[in-house]
N, C-alpha and C. Protein backbone atom coordinates (compact mmCIF):
# COMPACT_ATOMS: atom_id res chain seq x y z
N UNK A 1 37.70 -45.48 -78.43
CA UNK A 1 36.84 -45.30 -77.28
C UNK A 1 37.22 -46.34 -76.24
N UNK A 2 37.73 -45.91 -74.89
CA UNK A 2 37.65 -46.47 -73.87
C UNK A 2 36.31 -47.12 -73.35
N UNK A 3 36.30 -48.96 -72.83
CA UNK A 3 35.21 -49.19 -72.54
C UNK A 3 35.32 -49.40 -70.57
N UNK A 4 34.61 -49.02 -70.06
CA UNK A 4 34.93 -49.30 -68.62
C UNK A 4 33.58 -50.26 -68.21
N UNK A 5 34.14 -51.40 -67.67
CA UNK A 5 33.02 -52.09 -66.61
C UNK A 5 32.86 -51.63 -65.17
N UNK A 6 31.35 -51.81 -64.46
CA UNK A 6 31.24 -51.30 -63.59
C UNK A 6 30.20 -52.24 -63.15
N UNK A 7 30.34 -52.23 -61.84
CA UNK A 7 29.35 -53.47 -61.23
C UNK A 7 27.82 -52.46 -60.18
N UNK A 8 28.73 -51.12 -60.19
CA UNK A 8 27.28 -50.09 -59.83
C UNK A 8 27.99 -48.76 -59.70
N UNK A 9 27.21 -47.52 -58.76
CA UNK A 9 27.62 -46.86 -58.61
C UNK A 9 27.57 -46.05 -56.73
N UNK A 10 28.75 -45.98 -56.18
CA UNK A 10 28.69 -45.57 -54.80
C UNK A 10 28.34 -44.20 -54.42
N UNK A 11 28.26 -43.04 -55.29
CA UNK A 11 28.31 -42.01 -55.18
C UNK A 11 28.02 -41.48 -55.88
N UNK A 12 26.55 -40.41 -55.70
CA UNK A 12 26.11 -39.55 -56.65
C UNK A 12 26.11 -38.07 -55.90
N UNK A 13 26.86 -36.90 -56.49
CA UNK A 13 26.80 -35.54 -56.09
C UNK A 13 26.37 -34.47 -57.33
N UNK A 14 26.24 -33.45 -56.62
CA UNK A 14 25.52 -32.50 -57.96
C UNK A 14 26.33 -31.48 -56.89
N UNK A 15 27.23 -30.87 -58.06
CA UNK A 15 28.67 -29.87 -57.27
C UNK A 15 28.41 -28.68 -58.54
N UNK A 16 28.21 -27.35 -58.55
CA UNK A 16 28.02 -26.44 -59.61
C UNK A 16 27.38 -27.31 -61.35
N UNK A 17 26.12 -27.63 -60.84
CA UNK A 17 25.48 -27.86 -61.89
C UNK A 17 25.80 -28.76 -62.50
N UNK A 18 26.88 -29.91 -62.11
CA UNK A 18 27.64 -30.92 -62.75
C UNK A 18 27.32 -32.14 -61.88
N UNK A 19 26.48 -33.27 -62.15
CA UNK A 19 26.32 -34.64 -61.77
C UNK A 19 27.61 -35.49 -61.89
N UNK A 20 27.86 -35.97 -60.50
CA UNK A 20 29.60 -36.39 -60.84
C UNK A 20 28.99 -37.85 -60.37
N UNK A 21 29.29 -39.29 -60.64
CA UNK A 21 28.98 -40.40 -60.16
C UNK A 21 30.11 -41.33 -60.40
N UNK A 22 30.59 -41.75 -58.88
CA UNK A 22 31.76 -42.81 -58.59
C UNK A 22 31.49 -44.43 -59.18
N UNK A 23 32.14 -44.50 -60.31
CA UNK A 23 31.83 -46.02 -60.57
C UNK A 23 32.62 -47.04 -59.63
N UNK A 24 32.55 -48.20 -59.26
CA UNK A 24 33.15 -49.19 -58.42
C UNK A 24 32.69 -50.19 -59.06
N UNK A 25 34.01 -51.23 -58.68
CA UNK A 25 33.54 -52.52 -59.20
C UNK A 25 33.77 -53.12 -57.45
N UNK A 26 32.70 -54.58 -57.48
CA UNK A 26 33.01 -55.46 -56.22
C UNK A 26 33.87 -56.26 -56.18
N UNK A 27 34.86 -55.93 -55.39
CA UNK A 27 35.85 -57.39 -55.25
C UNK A 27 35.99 -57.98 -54.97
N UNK A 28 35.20 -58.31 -53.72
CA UNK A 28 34.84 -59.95 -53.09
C UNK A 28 33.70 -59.19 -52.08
N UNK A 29 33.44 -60.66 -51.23
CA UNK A 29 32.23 -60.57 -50.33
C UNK A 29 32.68 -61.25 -49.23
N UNK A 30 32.52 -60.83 -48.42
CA UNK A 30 33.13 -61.67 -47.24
C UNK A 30 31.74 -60.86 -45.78
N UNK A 31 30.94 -61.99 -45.44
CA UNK A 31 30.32 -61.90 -44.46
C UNK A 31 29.30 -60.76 -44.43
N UNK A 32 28.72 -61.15 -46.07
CA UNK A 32 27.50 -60.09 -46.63
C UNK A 32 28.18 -58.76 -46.76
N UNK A 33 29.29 -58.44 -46.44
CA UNK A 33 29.43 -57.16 -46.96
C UNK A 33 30.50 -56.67 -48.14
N UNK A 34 30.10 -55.80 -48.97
CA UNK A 34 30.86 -55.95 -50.37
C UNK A 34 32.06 -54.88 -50.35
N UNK A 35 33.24 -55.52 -50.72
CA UNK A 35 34.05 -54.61 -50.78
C UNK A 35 34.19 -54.00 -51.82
N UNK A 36 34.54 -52.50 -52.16
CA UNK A 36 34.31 -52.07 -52.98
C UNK A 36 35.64 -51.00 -54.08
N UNK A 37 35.78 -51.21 -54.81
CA UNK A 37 36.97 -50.44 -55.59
C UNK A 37 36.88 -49.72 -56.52
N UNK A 38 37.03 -48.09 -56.58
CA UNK A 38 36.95 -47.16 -57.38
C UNK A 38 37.21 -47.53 -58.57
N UNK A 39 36.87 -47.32 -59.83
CA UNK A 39 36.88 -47.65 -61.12
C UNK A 39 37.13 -46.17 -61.90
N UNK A 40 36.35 -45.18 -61.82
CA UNK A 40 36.33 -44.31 -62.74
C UNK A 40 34.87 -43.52 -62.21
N UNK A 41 35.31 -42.14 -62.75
CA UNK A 41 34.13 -41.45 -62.46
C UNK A 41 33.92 -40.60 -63.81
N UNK A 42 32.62 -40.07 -63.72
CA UNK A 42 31.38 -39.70 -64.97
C UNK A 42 30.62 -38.44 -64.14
N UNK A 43 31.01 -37.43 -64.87
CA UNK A 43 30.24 -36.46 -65.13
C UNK A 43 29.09 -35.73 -66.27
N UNK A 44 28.37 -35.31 -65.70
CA UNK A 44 27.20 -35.07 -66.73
C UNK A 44 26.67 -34.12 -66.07
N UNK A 45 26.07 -33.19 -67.38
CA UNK A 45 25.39 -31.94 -67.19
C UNK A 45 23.91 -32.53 -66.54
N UNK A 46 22.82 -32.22 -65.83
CA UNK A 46 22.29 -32.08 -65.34
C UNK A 46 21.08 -32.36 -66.90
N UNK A 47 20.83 -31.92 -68.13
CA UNK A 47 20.34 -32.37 -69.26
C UNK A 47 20.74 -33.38 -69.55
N UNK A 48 22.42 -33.56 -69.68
CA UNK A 48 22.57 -35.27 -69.95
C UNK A 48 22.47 -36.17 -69.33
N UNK A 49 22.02 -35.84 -67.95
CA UNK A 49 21.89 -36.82 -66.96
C UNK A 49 20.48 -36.85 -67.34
N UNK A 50 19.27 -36.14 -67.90
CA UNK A 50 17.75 -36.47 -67.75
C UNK A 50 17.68 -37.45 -69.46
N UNK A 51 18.59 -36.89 -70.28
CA UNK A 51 18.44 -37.70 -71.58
C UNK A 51 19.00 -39.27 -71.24
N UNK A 52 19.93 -39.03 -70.48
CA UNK A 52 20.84 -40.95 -70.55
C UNK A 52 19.54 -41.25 -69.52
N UNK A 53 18.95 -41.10 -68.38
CA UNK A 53 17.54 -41.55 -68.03
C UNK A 53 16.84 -41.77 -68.84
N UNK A 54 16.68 -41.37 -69.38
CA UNK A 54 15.05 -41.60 -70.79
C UNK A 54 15.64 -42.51 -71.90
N UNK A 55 16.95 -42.74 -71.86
CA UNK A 55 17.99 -43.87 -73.13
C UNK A 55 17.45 -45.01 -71.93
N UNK A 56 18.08 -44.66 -70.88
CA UNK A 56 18.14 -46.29 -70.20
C UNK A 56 16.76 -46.95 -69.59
N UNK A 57 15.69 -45.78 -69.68
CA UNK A 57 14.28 -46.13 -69.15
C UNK A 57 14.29 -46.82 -70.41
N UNK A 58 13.83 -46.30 -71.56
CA UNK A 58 13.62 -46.94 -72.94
C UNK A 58 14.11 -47.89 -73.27
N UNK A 59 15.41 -48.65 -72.94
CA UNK A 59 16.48 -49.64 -73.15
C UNK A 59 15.42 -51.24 -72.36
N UNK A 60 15.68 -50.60 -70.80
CA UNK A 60 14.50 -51.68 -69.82
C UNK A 60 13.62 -51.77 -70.31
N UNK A 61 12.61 -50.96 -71.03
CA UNK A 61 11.42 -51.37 -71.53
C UNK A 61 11.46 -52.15 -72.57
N UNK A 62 12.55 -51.71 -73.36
CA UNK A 62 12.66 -52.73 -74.50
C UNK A 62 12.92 -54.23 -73.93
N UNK A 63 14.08 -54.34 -73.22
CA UNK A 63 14.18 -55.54 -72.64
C UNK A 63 13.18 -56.11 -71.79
N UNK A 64 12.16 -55.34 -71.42
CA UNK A 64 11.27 -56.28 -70.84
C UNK A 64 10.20 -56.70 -71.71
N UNK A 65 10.02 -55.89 -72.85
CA UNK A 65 9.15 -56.82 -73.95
C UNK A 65 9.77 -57.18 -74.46
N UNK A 66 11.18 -58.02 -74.40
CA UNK A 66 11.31 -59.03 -75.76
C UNK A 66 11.74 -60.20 -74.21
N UNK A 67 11.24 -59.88 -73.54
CA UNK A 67 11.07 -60.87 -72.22
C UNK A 67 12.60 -61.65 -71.86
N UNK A 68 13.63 -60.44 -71.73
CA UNK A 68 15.14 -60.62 -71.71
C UNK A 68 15.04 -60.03 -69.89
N UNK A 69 14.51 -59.01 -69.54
CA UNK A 69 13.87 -58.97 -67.86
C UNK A 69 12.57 -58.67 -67.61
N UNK A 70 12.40 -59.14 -65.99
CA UNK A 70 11.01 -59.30 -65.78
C UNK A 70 10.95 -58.43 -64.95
N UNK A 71 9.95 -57.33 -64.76
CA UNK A 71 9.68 -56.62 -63.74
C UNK A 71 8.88 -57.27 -62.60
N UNK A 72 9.60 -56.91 -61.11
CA UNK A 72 9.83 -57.10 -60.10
C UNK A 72 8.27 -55.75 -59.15
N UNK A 73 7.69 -56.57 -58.32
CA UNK A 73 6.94 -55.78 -57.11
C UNK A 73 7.95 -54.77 -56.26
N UNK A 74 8.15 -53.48 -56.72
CA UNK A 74 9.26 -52.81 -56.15
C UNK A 74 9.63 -53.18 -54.12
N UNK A 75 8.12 -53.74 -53.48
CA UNK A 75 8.16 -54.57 -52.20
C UNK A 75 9.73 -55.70 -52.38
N UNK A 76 9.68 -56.21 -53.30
CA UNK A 76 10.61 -57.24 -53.15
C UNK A 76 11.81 -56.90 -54.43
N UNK A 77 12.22 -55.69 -54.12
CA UNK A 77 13.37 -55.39 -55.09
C UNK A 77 14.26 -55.57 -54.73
N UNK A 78 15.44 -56.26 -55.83
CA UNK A 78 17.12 -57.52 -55.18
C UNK A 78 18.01 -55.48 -55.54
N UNK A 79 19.04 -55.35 -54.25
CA UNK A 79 19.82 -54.66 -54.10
C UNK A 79 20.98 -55.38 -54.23
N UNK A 80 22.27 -55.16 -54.45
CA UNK A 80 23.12 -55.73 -54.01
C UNK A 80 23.43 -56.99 -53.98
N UNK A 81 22.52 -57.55 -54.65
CA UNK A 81 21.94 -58.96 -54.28
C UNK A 81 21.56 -59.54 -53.54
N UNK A 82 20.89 -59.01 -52.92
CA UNK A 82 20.14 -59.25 -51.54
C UNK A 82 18.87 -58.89 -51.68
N UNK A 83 17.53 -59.88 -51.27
CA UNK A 83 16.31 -59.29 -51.47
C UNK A 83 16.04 -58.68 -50.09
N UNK A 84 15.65 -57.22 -50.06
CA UNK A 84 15.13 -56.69 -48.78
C UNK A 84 13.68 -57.19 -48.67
N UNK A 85 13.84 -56.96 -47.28
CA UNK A 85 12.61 -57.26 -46.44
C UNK A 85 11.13 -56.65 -46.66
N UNK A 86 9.98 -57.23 -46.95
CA UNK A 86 9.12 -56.25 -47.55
C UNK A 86 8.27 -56.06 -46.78
């Protein structure tokens, strides 16, 4: 099994019933804005896209009760690493 890192994702489309999403990693930062480099892309049926939601909702919850993350006032949610303006 191939493992790929990914620092987010730039692109989400739904093209004949198929969820396609552009992984990128960041390669530097220069003057707040992130440059960005294709990595690999992931498709998923439209079911496996609602099951890996309900894996990774369930995953956060776990991690937020064994107090590994803290949930955030969605007002002051970090993007990018940047806290927007609330």
């Amino acid at each position: 099994m191939q493992t790929i890192y990914t620092d987010g994702i730039a692109n989400i489309t739904l093209i004949d019933g198929i969820i396609r999403l552009d992984l990128v990693n960041i390669t530097q930062v220069e003057q707040e804005k992130a440059n960005i480099r294709p990595v690999a892309a992931l498709a998923l049926s439209v079911p496996a896209l609602l099951r890996t939601h309900e894996q990774l909702s369930q995953a956060i919850n776990k991690m937020v009760e064994d107090g590994i993350l803290k949930k955030n006032d969605p007002a002051n949610a970090v993007t990018d690493g940047a806290t927007q303006p609330g």
